[in-house]
N, C-alpha and C. Protein backbone atom coordinates (compact mmCIF):
# COMPACT_ATOMS: atom_id res chain seq x y z
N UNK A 1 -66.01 1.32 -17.70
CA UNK A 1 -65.08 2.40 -17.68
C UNK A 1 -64.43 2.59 -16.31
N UNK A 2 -65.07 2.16 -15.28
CA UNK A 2 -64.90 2.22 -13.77
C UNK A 2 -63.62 1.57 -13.94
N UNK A 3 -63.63 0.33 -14.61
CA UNK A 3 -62.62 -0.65 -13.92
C UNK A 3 -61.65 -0.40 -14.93
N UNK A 4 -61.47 -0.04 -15.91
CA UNK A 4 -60.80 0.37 -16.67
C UNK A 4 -59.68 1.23 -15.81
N UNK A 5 -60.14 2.80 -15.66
CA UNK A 5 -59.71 4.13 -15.12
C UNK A 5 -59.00 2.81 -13.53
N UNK A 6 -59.81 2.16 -12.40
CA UNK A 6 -59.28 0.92 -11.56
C UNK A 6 -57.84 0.54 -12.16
N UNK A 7 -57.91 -0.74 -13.06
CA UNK A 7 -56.85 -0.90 -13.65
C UNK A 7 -55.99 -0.53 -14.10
N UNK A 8 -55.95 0.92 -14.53
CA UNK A 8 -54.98 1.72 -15.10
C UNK A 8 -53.89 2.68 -14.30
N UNK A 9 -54.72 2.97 -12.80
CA UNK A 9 -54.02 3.39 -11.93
C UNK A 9 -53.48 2.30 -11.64
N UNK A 10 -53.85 1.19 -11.14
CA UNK A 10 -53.27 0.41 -10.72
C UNK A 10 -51.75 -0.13 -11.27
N UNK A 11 -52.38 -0.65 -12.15
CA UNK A 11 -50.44 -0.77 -13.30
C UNK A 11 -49.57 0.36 -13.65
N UNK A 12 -50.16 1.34 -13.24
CA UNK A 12 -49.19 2.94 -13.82
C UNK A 12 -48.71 2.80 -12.02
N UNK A 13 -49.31 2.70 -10.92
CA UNK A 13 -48.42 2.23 -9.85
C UNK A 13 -47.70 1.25 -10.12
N UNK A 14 -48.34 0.20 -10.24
CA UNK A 14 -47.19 -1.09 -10.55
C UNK A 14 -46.18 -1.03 -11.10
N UNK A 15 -46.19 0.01 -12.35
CA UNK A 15 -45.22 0.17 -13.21
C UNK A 15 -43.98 0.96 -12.49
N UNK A 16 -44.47 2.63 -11.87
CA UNK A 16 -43.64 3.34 -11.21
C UNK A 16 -42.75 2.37 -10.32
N UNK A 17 -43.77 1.77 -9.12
CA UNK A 17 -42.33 0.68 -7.85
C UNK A 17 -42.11 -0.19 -8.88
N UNK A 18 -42.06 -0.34 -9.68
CA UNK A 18 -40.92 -1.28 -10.30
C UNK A 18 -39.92 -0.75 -11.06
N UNK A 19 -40.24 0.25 -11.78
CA UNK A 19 -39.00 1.21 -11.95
C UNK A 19 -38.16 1.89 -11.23
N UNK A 20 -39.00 2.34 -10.15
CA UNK A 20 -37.87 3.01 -9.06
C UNK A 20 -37.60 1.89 -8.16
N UNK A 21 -37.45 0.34 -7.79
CA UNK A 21 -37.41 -0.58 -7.32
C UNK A 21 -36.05 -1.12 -8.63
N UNK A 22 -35.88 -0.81 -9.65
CA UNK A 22 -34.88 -1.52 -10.73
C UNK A 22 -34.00 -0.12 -10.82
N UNK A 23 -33.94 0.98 -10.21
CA UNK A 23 -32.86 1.81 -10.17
C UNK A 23 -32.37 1.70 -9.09
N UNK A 24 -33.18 1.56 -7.92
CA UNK A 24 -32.64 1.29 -6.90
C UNK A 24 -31.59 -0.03 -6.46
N UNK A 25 -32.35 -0.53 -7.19
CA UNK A 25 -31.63 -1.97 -7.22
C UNK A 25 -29.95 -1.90 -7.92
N UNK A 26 -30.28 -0.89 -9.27
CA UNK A 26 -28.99 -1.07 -9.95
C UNK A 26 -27.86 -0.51 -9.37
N UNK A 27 -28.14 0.55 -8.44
CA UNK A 27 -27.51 1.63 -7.95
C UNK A 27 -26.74 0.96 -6.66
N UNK A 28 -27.80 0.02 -6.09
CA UNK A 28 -27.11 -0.91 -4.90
C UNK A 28 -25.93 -1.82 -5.60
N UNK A 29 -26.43 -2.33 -6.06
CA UNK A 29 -25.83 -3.66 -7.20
C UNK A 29 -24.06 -2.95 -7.48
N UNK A 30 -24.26 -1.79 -7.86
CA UNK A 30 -22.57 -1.24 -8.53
C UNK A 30 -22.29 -0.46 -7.43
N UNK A 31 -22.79 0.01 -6.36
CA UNK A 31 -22.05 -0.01 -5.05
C UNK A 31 -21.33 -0.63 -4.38
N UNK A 32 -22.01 -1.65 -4.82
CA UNK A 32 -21.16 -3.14 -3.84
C UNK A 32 -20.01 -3.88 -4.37
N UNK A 33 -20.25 -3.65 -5.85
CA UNK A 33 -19.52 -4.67 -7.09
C UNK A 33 -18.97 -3.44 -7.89
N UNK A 34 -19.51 -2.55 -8.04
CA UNK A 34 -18.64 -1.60 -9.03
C UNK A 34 -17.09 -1.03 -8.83
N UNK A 35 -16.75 -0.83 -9.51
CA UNK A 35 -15.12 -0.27 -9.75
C UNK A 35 -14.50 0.57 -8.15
N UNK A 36 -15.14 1.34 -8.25
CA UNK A 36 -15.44 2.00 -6.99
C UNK A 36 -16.23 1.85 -5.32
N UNK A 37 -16.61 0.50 -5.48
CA UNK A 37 -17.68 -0.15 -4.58
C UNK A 37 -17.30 -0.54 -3.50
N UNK A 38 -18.02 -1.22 -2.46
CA UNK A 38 -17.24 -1.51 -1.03
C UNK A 38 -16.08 -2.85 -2.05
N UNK A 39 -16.43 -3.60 -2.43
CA UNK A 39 -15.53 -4.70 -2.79
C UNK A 39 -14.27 -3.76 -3.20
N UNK A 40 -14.13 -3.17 -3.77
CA UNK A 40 -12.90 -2.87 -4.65
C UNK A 40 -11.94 -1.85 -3.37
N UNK A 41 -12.85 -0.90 -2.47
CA UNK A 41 -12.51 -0.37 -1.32
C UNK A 41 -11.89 -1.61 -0.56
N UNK A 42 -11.95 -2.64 -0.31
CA UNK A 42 -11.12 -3.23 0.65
C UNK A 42 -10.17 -4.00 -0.22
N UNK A 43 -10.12 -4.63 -1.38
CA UNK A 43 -8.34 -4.12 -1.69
C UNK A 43 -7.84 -2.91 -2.13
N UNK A 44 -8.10 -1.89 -1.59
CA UNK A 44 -7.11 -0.80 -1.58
C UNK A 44 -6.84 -0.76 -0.30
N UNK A 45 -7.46 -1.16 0.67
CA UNK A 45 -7.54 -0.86 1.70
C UNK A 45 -5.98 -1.73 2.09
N UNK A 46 -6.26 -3.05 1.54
CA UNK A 46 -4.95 -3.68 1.20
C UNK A 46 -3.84 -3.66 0.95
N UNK A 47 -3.93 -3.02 -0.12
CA UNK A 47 -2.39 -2.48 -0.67
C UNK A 47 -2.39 -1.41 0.00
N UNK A 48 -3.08 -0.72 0.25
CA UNK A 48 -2.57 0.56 1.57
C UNK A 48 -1.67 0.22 2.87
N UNK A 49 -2.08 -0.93 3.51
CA UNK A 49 -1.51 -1.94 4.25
C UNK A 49 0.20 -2.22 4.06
N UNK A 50 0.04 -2.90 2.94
CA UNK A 50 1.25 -3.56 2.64
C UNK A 50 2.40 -2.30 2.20
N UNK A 51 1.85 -1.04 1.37
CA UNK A 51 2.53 -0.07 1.26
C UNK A 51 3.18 0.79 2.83
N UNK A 52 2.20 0.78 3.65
CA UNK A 52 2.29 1.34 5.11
C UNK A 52 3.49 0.66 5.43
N UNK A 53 3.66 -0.66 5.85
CA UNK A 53 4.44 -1.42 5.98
C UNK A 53 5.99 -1.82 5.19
N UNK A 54 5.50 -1.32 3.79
CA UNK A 54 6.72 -1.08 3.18
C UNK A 54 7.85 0.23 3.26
N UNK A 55 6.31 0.96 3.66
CA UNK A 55 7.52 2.32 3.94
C UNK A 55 8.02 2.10 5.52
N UNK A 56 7.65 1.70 6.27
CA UNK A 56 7.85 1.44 7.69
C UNK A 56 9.79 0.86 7.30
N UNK A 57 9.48 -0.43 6.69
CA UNK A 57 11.01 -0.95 6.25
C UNK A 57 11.92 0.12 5.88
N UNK A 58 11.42 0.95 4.83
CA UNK A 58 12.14 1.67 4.22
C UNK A 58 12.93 3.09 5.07
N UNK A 59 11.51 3.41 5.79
CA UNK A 59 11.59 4.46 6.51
C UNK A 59 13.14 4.20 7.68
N UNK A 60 13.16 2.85 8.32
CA UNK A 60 14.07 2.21 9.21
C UNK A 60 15.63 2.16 8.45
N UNK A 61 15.47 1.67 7.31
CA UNK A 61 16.82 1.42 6.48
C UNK A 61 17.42 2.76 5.79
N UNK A 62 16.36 4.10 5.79
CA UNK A 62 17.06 5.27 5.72
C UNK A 62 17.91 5.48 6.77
N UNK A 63 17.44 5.70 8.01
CA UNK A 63 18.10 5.87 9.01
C UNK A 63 19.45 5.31 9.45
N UNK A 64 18.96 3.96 9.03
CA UNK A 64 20.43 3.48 9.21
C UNK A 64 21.69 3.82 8.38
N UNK A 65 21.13 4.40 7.34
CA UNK A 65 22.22 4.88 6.35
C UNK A 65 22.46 6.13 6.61
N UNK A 66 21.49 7.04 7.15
CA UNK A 66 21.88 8.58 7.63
C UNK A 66 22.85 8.11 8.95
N UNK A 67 22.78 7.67 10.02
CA UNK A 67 23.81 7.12 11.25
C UNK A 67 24.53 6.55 10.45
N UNK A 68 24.64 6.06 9.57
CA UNK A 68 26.41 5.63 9.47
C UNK A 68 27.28 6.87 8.04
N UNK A 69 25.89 7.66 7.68
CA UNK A 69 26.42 8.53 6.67
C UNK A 69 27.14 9.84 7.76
N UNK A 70 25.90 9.95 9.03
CA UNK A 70 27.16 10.96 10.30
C UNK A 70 27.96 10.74 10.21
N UNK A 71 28.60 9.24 10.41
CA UNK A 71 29.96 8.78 11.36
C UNK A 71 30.98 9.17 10.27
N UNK A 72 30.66 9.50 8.82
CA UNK A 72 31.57 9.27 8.21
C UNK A 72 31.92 10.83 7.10
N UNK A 73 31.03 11.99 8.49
CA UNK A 73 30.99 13.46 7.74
C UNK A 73 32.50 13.77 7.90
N UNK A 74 32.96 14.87 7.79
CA UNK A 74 34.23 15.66 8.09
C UNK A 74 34.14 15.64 9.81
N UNK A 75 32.96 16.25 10.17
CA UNK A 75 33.55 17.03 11.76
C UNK A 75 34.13 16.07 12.43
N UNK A 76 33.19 14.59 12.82
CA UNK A 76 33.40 13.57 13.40
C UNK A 76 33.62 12.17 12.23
N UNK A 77 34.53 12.10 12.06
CA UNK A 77 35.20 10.54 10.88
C UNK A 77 35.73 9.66 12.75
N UNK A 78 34.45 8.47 12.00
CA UNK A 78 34.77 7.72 13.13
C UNK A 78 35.82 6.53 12.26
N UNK A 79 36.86 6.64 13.24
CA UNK A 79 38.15 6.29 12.97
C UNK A 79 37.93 4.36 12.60
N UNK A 80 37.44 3.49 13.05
CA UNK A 80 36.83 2.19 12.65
C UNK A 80 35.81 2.23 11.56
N UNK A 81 34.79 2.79 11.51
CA UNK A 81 34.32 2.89 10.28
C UNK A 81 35.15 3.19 9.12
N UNK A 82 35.86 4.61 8.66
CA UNK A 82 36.98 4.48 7.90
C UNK A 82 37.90 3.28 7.62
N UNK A 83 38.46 3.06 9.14
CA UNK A 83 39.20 1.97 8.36
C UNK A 83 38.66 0.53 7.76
N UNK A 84 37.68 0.21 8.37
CA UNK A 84 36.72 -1.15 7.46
C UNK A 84 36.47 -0.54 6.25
N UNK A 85 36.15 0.76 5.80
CA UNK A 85 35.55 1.36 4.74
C UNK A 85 37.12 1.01 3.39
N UNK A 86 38.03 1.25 4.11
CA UNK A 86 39.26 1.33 3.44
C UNK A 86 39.71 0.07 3.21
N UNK A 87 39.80 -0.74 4.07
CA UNK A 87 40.26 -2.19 4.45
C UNK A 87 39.48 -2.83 2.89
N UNK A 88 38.02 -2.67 2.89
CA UNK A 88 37.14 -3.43 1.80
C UNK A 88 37.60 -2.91 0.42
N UNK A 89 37.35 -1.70 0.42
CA UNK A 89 37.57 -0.88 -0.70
C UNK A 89 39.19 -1.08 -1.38
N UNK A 90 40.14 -1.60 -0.74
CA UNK A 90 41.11 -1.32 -1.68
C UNK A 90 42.19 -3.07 -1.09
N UNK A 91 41.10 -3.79 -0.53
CA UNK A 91 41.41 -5.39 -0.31
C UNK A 91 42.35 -5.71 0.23
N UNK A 92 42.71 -4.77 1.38
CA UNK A 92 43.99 -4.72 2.36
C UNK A 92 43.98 -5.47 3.77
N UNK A 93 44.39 -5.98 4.24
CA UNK A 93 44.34 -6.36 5.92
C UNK A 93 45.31 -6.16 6.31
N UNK A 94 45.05 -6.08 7.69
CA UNK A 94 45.97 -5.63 9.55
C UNK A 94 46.91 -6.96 9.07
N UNK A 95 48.09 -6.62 9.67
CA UNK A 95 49.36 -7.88 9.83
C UNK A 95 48.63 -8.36 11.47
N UNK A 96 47.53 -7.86 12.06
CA UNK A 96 47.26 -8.73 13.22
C UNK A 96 45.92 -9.36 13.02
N UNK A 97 45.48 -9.43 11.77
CA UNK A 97 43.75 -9.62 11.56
C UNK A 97 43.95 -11.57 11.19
N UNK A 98 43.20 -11.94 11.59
CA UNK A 98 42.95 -13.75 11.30
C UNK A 98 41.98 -13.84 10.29
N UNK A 99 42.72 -14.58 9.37
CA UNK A 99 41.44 -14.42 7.91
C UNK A 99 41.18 -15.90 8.12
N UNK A 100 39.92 -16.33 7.79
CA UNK A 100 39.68 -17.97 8.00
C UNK A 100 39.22 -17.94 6.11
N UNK A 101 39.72 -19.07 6.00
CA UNK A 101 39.67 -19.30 4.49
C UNK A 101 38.80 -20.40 4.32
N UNK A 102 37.21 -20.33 3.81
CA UNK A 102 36.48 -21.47 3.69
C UNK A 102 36.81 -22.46 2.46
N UNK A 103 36.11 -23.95 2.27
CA UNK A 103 35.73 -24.81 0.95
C UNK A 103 35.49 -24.01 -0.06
């Protein structure tokens, strides 16, 4: 009966660290690999990157369209901008402008 009551603690330990040793485990396991896990954290981390960088472009090519959308308010109409604006728009040229005509 000694070794019995022996043995029985013994595997009811054995049993517990191996159960809390297989949650622990699972819990690591989909940390690392799960949806949400370090793996999946560094491509977002990624496309966070490439988005940063996309707005950076974007952010630059607003600007350039607000400076040339000034030049072309009422108070100040910058007088060369208009006229290229006009020149394109209605397929006119200067009697002093040199047009080179390619192949």
């Amino acid at each position: 009966m000694v070794v019995r009551r022996g043995l029985r603690s013994f595997f009811i330990t054995l049993a517990l660290y191996l159960v809390s040793s297989g949650a622990v485990g699972y819990f690591m396991f989909h940390a690392q690999h799960g949806s949400r896990g370090l793996e999946a954290r560094g491509g977002l981390q990624e496309s966070l990157r490439t988005m940063e960088d996309e707005i950076k472009i974007l952010t630059g090519e607003r600007k350039s369209w607000e400076q040339r959308l000034a030049l072309m308010r009422d108070e100040a109409v910058d007088r060369d901008l208009l006229e290229e604006r006009a020149r394109s728009t209605l397929g006119r040229v200067h009697r002093n402008d040199l047009i080179l005509m390619g192949r």
